[in-house]
PDB file of N, CA and C in Angstrom:
ATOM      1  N   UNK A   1      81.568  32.038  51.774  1.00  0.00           N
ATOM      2  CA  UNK A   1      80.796  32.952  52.590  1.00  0.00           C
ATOM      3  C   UNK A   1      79.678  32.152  53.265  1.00  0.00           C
ATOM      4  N   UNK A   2      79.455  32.665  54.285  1.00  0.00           N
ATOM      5  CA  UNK A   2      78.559  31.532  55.382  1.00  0.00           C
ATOM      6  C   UNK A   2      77.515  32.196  55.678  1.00  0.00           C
ATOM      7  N   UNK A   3      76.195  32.209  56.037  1.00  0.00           N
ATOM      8  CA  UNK A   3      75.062  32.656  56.270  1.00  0.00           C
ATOM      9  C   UNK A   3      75.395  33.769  57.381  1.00  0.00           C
ATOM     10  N   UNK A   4      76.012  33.507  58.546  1.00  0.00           N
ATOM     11  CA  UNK A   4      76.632  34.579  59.171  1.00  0.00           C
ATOM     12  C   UNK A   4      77.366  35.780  58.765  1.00  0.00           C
ATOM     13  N   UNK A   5      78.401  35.448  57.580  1.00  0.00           N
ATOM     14  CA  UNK A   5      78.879  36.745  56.825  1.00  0.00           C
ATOM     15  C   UNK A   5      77.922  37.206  56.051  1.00  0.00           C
ATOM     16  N   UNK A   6      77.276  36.865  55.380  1.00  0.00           N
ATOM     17  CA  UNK A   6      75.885  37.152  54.653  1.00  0.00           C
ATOM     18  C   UNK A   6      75.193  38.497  55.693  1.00  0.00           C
ATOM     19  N   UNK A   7      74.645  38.086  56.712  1.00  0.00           N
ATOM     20  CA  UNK A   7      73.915  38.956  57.612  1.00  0.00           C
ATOM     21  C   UNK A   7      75.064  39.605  58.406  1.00  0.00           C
ATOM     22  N   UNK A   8      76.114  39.853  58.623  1.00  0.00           N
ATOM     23  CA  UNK A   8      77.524  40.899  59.188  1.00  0.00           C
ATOM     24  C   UNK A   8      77.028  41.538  57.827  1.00  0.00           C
ATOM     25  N   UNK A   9      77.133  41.497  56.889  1.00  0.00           N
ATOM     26  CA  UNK A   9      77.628  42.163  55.229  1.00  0.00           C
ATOM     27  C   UNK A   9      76.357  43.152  55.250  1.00  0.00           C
ATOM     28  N   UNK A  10      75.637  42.026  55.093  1.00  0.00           N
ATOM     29  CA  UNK A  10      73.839  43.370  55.414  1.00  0.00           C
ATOM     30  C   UNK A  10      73.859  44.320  56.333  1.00  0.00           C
ATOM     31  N   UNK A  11      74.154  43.714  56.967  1.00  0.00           N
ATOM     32  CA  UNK A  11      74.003  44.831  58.455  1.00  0.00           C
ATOM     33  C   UNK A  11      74.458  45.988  58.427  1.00  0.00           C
ATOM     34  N   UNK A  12      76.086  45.583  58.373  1.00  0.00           N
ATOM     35  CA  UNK A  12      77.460  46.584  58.070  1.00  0.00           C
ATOM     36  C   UNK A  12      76.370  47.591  56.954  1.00  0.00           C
ATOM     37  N   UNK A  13      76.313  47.102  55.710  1.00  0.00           N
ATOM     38  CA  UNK A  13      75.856  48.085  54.266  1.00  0.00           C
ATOM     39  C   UNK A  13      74.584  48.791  54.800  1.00  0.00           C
ATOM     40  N   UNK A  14      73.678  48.267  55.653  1.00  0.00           N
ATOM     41  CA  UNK A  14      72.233  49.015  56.048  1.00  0.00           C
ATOM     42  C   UNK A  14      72.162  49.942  56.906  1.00  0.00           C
ATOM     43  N   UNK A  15      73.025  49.065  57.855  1.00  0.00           N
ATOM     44  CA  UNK A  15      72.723  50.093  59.472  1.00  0.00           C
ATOM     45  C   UNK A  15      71.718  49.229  60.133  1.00  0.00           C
ATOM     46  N   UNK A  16      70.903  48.078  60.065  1.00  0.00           N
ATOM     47  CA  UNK A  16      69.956  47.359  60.384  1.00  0.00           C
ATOM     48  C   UNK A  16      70.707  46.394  61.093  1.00  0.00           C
ATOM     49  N   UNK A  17      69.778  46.557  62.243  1.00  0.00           N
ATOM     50  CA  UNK A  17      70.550  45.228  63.539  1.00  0.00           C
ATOM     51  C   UNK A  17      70.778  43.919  62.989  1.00  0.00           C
ATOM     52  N   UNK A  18      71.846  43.773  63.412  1.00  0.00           N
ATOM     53  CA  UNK A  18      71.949  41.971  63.147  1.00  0.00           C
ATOM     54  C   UNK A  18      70.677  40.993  63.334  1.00  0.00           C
ATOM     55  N   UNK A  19      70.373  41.155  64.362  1.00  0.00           N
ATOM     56  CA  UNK A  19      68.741  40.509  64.522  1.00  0.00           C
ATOM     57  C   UNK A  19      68.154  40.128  63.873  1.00  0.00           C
ATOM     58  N   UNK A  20      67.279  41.902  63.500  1.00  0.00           N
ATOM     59  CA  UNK A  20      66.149  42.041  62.430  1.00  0.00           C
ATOM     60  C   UNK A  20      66.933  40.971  60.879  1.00  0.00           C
ATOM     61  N   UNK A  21      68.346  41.378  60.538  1.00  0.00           N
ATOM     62  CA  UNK A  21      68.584  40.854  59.207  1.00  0.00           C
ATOM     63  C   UNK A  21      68.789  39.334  59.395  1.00  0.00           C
ATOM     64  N   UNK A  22      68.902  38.783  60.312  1.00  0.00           N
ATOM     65  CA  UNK A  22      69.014  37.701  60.600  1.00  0.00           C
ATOM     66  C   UNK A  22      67.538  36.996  60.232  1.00  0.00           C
ATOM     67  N   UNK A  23      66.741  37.429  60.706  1.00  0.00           N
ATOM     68  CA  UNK A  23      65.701  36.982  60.977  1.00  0.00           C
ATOM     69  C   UNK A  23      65.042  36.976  59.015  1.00  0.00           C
ATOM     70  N   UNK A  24      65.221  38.341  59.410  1.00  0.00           N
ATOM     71  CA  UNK A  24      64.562  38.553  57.227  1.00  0.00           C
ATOM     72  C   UNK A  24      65.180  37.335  56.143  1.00  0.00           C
ATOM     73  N   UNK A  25      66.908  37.222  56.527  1.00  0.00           N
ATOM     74  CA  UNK A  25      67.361  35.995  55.720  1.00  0.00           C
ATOM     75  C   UNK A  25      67.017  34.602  55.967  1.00  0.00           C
ATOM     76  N   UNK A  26      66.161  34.552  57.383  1.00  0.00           N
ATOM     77  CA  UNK A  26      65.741  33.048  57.661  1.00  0.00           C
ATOM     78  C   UNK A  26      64.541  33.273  57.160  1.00  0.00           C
ATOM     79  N   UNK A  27      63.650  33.824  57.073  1.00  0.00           N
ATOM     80  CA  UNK A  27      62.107  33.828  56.255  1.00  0.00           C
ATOM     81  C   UNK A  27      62.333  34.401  55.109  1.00  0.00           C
ATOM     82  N   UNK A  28      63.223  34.741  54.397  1.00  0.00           N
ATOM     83  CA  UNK A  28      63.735  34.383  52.548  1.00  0.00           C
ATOM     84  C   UNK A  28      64.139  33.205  52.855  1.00  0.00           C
ATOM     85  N   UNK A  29      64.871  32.426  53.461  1.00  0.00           N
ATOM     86  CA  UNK A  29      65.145  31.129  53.064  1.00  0.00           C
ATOM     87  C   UNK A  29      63.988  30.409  53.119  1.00  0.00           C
ATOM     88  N   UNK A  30      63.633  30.394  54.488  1.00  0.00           N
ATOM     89  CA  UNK A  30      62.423  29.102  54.576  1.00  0.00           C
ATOM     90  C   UNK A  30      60.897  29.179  53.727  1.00  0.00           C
ATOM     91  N   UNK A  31      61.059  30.169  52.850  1.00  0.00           N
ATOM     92  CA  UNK A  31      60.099  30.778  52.003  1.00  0.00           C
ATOM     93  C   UNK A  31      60.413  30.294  50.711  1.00  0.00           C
ATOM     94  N   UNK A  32      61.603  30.749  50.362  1.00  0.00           N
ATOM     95  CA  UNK A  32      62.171  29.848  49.282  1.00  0.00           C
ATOM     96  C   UNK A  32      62.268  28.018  49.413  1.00  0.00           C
ATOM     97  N   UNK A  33      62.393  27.635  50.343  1.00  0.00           N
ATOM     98  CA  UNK A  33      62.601  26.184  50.537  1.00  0.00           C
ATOM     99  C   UNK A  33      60.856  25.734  50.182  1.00  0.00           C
ATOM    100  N   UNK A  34      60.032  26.268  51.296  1.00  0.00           N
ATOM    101  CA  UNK A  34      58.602  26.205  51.393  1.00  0.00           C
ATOM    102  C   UNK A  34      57.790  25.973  49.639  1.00  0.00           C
ATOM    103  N   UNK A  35      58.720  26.627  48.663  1.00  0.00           N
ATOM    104  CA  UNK A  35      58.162  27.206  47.313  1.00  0.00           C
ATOM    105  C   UNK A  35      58.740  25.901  46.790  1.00  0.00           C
ATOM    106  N   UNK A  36      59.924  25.613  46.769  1.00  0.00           N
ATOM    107  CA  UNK A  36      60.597  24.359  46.241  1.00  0.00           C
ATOM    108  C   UNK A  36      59.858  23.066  46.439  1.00  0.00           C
ATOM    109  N   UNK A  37      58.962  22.956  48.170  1.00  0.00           N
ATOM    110  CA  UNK A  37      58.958  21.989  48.579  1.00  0.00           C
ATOM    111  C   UNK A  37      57.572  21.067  47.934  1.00  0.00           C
ATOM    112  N   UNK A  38      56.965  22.628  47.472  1.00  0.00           N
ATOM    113  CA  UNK A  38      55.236  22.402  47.040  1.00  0.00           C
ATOM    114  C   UNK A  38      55.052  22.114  45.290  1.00  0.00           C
ATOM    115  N   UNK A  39      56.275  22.540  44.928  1.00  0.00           N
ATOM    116  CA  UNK A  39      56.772  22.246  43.211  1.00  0.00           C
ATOM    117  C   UNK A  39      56.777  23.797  42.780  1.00  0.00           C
ATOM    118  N   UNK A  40      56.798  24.716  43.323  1.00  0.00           N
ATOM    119  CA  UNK A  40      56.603  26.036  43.005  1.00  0.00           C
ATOM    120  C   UNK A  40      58.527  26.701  42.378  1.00  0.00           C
ATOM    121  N   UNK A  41      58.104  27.008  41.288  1.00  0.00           N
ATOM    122  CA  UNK A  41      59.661  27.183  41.049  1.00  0.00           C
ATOM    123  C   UNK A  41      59.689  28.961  41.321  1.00  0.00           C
ATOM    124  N   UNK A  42      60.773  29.175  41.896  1.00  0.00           N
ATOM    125  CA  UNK A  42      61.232  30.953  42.032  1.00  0.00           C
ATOM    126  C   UNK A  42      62.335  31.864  41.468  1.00  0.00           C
ATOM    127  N   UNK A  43      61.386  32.450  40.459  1.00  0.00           N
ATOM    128  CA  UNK A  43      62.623  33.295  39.996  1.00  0.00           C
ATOM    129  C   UNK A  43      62.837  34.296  40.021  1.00  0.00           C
ATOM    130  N   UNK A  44      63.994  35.355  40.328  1.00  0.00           N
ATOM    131  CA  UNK A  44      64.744  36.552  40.637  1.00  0.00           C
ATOM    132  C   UNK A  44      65.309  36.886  39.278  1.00  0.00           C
ATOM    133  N   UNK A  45      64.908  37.830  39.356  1.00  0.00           N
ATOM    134  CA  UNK A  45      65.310  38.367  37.861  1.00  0.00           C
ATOM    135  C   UNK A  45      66.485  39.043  38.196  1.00  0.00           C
ATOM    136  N   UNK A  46      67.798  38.850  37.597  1.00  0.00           N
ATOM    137  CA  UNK A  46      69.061  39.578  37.506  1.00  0.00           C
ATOM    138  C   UNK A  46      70.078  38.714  38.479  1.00  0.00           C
ATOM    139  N   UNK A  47      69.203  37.546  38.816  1.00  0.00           N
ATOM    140  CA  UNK A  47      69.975  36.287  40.322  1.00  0.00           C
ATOM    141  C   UNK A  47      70.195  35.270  39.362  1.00  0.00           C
ATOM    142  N   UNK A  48      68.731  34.458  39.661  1.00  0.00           N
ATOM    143  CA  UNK A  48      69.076  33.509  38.818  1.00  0.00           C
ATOM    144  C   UNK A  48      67.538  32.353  39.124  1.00  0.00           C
ATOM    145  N   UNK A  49      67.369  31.267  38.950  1.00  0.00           N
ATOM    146  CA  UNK A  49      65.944  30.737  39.123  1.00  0.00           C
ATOM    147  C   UNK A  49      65.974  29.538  39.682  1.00  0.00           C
ATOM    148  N   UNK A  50      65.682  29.196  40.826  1.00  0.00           N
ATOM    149  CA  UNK A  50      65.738  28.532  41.652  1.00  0.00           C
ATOM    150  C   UNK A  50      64.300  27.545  41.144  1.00  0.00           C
ATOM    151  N   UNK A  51      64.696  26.264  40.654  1.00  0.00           N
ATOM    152  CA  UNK A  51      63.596  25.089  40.357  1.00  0.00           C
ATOM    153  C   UNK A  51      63.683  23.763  40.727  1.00  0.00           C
ATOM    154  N   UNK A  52      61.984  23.359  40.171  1.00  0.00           N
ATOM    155  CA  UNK A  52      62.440  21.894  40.899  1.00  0.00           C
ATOM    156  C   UNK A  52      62.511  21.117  40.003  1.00  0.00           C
ATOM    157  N   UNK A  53      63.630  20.149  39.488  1.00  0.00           N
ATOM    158  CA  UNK A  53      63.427  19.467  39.031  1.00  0.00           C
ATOM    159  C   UNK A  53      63.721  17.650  38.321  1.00  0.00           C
ATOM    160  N   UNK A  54      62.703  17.013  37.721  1.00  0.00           N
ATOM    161  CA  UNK A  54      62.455  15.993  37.874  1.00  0.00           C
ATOM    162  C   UNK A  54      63.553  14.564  37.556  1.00  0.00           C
ATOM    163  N   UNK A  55      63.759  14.183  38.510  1.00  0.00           N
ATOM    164  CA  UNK A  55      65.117  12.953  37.406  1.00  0.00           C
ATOM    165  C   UNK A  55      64.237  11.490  37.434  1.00  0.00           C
ATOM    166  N   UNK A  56      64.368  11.151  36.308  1.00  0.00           N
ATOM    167  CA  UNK A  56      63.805   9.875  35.510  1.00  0.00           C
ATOM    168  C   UNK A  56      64.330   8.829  36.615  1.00  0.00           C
ATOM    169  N   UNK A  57      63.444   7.466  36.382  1.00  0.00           N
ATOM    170  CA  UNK A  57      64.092   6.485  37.002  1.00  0.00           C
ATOM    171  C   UNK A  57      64.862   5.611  36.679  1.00  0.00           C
ATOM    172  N   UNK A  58      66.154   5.204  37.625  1.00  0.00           N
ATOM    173  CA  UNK A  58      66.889   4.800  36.673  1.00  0.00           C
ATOM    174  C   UNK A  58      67.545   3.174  37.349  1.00  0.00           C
ATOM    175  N   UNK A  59      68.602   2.518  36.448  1.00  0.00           N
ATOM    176  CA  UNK A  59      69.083   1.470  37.471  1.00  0.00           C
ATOM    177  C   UNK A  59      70.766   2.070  37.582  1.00  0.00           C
ATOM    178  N   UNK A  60      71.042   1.349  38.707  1.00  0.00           N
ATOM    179  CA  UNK A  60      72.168   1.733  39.443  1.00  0.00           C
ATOM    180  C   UNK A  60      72.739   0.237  40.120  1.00  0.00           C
ATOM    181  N   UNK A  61      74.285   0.635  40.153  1.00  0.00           N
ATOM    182  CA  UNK A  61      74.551  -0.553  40.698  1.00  0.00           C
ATOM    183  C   UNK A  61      74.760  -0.340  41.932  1.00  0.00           C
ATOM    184  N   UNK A  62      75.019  -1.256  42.954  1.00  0.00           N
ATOM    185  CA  UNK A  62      75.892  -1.290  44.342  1.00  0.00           C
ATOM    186  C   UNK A  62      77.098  -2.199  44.266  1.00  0.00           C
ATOM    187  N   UNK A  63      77.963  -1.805  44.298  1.00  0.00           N
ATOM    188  CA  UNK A  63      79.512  -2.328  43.600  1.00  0.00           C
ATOM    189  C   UNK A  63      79.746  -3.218  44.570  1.00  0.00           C
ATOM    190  N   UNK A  64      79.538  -2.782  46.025  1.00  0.00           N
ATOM    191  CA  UNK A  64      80.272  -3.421  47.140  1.00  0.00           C
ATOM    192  C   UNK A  64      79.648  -4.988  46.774  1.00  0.00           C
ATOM    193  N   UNK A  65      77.718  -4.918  47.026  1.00  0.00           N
ATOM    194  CA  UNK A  65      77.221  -6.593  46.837  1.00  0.00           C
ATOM    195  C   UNK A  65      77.090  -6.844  45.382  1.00  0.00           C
ATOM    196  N   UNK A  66      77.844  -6.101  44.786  1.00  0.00           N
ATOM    197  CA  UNK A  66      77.678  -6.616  43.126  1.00  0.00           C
ATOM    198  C   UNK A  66      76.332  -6.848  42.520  1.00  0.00           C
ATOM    199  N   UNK A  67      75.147  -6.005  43.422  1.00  0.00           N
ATOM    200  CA  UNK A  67      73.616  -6.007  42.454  1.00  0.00           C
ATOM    201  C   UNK A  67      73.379  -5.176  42.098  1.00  0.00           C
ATOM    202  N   UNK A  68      72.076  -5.200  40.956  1.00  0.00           N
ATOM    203  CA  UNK A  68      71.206  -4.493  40.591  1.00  0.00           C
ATOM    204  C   UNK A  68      70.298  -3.485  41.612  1.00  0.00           C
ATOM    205  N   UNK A  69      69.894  -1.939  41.826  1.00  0.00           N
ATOM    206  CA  UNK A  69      69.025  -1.526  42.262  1.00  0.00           C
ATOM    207  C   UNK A  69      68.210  -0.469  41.507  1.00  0.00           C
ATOM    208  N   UNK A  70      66.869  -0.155  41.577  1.00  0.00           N
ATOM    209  CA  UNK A  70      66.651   0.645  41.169  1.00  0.00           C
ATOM    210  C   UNK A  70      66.149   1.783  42.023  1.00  0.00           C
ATOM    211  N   UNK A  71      66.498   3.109  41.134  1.00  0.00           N
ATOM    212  CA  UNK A  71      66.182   3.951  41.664  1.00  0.00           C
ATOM    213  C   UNK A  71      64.974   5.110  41.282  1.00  0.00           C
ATOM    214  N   UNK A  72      64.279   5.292  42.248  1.00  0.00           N
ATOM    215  CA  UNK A  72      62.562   5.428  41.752  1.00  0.00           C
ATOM    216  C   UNK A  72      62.863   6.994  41.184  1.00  0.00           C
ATOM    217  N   UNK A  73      62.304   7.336  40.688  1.00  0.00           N
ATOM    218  CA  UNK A  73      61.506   8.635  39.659  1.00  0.00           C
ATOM    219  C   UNK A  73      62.023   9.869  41.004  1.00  0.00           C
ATOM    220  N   UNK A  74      62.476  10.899  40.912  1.00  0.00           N
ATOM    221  CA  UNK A  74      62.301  11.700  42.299  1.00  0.00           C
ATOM    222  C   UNK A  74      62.843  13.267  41.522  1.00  0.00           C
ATOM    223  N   UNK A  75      62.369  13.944  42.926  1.00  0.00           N
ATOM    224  CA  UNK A  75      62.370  15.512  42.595  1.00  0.00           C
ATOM    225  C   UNK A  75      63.815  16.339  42.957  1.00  0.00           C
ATOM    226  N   UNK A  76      64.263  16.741  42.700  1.00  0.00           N
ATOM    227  CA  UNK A  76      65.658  17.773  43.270  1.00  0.00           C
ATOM    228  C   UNK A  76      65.555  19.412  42.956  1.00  0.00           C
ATOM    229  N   UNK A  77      65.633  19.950  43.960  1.00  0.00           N
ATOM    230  CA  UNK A  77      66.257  21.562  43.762  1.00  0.00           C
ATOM    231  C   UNK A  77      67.302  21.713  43.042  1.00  0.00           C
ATOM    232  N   UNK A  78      67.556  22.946  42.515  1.00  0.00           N
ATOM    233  CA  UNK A  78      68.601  23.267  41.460  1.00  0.00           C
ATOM    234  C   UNK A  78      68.436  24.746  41.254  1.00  0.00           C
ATOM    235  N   UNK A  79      69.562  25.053  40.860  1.00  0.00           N
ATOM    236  CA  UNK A  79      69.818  27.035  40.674  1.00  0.00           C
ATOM    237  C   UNK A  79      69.947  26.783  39.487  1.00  0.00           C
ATOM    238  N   UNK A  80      69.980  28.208  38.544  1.00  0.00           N
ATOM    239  CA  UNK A  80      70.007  28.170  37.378  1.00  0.00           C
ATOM    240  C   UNK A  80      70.275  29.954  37.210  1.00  0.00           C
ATOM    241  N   UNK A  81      72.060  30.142  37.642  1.00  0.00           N
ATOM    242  CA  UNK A  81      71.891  31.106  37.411  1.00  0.00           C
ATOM    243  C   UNK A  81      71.735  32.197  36.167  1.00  0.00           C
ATOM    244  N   UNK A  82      71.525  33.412  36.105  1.00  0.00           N
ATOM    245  CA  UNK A  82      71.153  34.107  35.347  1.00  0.00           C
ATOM    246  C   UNK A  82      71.758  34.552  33.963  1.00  0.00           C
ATOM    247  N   UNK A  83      71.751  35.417  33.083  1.00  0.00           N
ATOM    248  CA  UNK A  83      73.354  35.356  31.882  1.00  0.00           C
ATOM    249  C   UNK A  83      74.010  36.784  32.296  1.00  0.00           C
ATOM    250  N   UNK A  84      72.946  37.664  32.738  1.00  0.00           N
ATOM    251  CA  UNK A  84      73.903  38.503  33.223  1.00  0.00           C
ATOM    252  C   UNK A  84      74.580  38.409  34.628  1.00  0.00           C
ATOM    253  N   UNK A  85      74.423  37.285  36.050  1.00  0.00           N
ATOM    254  CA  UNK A  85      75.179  37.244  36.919  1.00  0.00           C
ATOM    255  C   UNK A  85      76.134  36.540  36.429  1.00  0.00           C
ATOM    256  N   UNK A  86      76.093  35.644  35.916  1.00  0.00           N
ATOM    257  CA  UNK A  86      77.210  34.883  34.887  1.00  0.00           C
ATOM    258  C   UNK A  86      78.062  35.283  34.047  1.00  0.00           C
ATOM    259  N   UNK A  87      77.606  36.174  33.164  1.00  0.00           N
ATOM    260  CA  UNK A  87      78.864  37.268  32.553  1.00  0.00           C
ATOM    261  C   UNK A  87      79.648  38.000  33.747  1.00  0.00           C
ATOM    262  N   UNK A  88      79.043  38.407  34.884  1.00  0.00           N
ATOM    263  CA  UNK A  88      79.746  39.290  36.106  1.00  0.00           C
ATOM    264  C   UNK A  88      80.307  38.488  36.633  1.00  0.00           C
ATOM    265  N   UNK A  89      80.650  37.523  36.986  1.00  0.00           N
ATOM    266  CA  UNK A  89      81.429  36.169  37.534  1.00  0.00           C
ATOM    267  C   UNK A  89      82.749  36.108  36.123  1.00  0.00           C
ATOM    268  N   UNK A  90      82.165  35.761  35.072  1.00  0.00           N
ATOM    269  CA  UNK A  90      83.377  35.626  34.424  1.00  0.00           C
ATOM    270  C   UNK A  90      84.006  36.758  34.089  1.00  0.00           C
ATOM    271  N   UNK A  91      83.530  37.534  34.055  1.00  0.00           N
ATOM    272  CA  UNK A  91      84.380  39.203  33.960  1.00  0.00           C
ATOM    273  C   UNK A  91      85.161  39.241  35.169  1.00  0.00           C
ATOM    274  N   UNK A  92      84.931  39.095  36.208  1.00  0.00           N
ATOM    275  CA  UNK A  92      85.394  39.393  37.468  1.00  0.00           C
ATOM    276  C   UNK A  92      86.918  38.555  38.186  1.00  0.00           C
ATOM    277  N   UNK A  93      85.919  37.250  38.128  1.00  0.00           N
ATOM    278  CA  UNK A  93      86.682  36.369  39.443  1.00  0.00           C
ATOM    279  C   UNK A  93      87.950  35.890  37.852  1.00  0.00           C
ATOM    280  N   UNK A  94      89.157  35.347  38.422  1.00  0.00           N
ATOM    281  CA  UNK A  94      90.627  34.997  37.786  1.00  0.00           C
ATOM    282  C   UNK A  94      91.156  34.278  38.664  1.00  0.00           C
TER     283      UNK A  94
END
């Protein structure tokens, strides 16, 4: 499902112009990104919890020139969904 069926799906279920829902799902996103970007973690209760978090530094190789590199300390986004959307997924989808 693509951000476009996302806002057809709203629309269709509301009665609310494509537009307006268009617009509402780009300021939930860039609101959510904005929260991620500052270390702010967000969670939806009954979704799931959208955080940031930290991976250690580590070494790594590069196979092609056969060296050593390292790779510095850094931050990543991550979902963490919920136990009850997760029981509804495995009940469901086959």
């Amino acid at each position: 499902m693509t951000k476009a069926d996302i806002v057809n799906e709203i629309s269709k279920n509301t009665g609310i112009e494509k537009v307006t829902v268009q617009k509402t799902v780009e300021a939930f996103m860039d609101t959510l990104k904005g929260s991620l970007v500052k270390g702010k973690n967000v969670y939806l209760r009954g979704f799931g919890s959208f955080v940031v978090k930290k991976r250690a530094e580590k070494t790594a190789r590069n196979i092609s020139k056969n060296t050593t590199i390292i790779i510095p300390e850094h931050f990543i986004p991550s979902f963490k969904p919920s136990k009850s959307f997760v029981s509804k997924v495995k009940d469901t989808v086959k």
